[in-house]
C-alpha atoms as a PDB file:
ATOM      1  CA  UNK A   1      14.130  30.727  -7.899  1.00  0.00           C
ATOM      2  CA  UNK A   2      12.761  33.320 -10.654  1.00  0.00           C
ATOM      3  CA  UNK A   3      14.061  37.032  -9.792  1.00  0.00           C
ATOM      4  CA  UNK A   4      10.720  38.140 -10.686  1.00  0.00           C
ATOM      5  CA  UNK A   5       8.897  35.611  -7.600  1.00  0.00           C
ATOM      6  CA  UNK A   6       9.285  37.427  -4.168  1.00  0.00           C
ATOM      7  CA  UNK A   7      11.422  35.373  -1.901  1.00  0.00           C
ATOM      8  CA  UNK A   8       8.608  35.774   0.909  1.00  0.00           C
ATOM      9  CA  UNK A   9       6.482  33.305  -0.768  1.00  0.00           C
ATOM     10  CA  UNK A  10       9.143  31.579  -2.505  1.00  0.00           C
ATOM     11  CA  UNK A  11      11.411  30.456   0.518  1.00  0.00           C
ATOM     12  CA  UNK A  12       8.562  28.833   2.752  1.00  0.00           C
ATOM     13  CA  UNK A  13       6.390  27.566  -0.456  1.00  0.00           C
ATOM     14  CA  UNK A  14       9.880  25.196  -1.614  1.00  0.00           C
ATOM     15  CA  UNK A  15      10.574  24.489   1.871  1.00  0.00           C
ATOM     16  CA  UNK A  16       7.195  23.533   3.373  1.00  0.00           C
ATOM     17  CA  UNK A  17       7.213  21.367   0.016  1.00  0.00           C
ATOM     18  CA  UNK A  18      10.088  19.660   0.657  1.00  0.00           C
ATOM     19  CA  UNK A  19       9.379  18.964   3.782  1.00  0.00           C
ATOM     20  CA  UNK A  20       5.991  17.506   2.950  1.00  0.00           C
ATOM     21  CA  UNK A  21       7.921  15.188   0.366  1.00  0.00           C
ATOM     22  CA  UNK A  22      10.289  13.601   2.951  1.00  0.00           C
ATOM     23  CA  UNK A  23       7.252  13.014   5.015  1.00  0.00           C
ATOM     24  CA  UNK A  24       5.025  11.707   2.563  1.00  0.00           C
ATOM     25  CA  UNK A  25       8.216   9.107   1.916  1.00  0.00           C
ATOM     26  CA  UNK A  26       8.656   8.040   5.618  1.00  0.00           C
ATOM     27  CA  UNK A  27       5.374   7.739   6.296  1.00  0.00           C
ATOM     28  CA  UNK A  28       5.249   5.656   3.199  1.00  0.00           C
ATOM     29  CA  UNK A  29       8.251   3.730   3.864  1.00  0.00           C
ATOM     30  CA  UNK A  30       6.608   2.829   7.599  1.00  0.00           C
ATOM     31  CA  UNK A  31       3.140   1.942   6.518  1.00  0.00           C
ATOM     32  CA  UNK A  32       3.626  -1.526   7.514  1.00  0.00           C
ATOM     33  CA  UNK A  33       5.069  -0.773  11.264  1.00  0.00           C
ATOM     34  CA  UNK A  34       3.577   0.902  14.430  1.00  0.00           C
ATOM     35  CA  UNK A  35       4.895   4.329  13.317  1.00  0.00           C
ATOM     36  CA  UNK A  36       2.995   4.140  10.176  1.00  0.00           C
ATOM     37  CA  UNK A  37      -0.351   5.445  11.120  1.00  0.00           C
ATOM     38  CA  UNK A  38       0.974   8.405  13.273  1.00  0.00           C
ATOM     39  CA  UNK A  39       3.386   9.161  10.300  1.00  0.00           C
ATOM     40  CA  UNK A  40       0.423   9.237   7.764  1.00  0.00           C
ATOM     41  CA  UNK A  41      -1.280  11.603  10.032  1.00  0.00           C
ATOM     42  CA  UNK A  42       1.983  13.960  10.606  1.00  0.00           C
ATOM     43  CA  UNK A  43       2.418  13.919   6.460  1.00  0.00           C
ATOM     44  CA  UNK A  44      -1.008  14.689   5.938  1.00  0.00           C
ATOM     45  CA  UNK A  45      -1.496  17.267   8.163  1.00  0.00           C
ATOM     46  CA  UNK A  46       1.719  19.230   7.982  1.00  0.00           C
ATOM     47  CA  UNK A  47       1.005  19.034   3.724  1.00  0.00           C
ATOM     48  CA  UNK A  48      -2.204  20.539   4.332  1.00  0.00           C
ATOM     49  CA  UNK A  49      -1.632  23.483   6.549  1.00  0.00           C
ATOM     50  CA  UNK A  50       1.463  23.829   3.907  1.00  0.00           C
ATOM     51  CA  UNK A  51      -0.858  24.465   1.104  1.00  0.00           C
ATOM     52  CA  UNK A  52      -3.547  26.962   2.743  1.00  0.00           C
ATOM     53  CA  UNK A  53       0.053  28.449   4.271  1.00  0.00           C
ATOM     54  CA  UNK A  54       1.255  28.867   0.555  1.00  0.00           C
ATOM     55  CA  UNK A  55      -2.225  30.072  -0.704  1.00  0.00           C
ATOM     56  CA  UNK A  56      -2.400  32.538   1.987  1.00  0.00           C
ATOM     57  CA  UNK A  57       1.403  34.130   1.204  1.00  0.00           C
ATOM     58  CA  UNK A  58       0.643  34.298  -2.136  1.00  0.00           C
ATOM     59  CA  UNK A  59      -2.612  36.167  -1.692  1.00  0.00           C
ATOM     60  CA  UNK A  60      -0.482  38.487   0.673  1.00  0.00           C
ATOM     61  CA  UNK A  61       2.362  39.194  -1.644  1.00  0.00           C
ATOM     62  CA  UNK A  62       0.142  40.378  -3.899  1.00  0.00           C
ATOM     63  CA  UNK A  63       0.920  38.757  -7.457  1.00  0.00           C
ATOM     64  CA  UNK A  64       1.166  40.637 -10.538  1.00  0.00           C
ATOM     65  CA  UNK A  65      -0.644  39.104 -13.607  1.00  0.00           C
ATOM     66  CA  UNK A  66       1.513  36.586 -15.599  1.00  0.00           C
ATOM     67  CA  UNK A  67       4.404  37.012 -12.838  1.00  0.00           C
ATOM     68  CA  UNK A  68       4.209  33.342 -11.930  1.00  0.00           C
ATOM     69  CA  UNK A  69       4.756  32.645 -16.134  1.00  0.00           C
ATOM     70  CA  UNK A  70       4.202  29.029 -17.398  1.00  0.00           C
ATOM     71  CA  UNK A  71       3.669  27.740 -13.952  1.00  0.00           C
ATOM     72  CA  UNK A  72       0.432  29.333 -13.527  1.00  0.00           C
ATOM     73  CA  UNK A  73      -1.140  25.760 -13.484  1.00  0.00           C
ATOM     74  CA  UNK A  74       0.628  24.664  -9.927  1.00  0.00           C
ATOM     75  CA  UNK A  75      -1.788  27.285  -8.106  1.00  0.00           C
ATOM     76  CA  UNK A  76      -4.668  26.432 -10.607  1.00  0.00           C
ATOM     77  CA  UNK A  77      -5.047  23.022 -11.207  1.00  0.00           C
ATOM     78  CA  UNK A  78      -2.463  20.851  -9.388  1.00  0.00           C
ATOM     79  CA  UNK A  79      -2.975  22.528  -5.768  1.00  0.00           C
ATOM     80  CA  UNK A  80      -6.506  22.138  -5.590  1.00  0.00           C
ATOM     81  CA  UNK A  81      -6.082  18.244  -6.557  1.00  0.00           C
ATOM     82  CA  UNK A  82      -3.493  17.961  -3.649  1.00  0.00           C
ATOM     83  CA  UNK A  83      -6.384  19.013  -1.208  1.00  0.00           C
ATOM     84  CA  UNK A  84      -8.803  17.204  -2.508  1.00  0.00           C
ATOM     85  CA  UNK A  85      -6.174  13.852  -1.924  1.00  0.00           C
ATOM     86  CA  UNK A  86      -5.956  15.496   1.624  1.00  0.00           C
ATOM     87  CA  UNK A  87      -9.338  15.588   2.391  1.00  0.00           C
ATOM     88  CA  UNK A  88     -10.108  12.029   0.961  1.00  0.00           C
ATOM     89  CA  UNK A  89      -6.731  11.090   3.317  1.00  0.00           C
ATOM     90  CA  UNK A  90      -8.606  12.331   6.562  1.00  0.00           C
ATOM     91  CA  UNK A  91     -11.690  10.844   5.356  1.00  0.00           C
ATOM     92  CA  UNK A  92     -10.035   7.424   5.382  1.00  0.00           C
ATOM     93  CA  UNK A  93      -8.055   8.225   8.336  1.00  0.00           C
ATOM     94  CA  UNK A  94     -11.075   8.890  10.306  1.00  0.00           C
ATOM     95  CA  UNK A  95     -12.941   6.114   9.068  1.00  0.00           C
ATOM     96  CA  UNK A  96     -10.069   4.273   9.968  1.00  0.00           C
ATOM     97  CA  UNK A  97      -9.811   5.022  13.399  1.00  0.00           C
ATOM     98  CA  UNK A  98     -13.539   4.705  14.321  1.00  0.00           C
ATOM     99  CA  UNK A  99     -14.044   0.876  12.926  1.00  0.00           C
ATOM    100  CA  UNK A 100     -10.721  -0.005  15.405  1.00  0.00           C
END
């Protein structure tokens, strides 16, 4: 963890990620059992509300310009195309579950 990144966003950001990441391999791992449905839906949820979590601390602990250095394109480009997967997940998930 940089010095410069406030542990309030830092801590809960790495851990909600990591969390999301063990989920995202159960669920994958049990795709082809009963658990595998409920497991998709646990993973996608929990790595949604991580991301507007992790968007909200960030806009509360105020960053300074150029503190987050050369990762600047996590918040810009690669967390916006991690909920747009979400939201194309519940879209099949939904879909899903009304045609059974």
């Amino acid at each position: 963890m940089s010095p410069d990144l406030p542990a309030a966003f830092a801590r809960p950001a790495a851990y909600g990620d990591l969390i999301a990441a063990v989920l995202a391999l159960i669920a994958l791992a049990a795709l082809k059992s009963r658990a595998g449905l409920p497991l998709v839906w646990i993973f996608n949820i929990w790595g949604t509300a991580d991301l507007f979590y992790a968007f909200y601390q960030g806009n509360q602990t105020g960053f300074l310009p150029g503190q987050l250095g050369a990762t600047f394109f996590i918040p810009t480009f690669i967390v916006p195309l991690l909920l747009v997967s979400h939201g194309l997940m519940f879209r099949i998930l939904l879909q899903r579950d009304s045609t059974t």
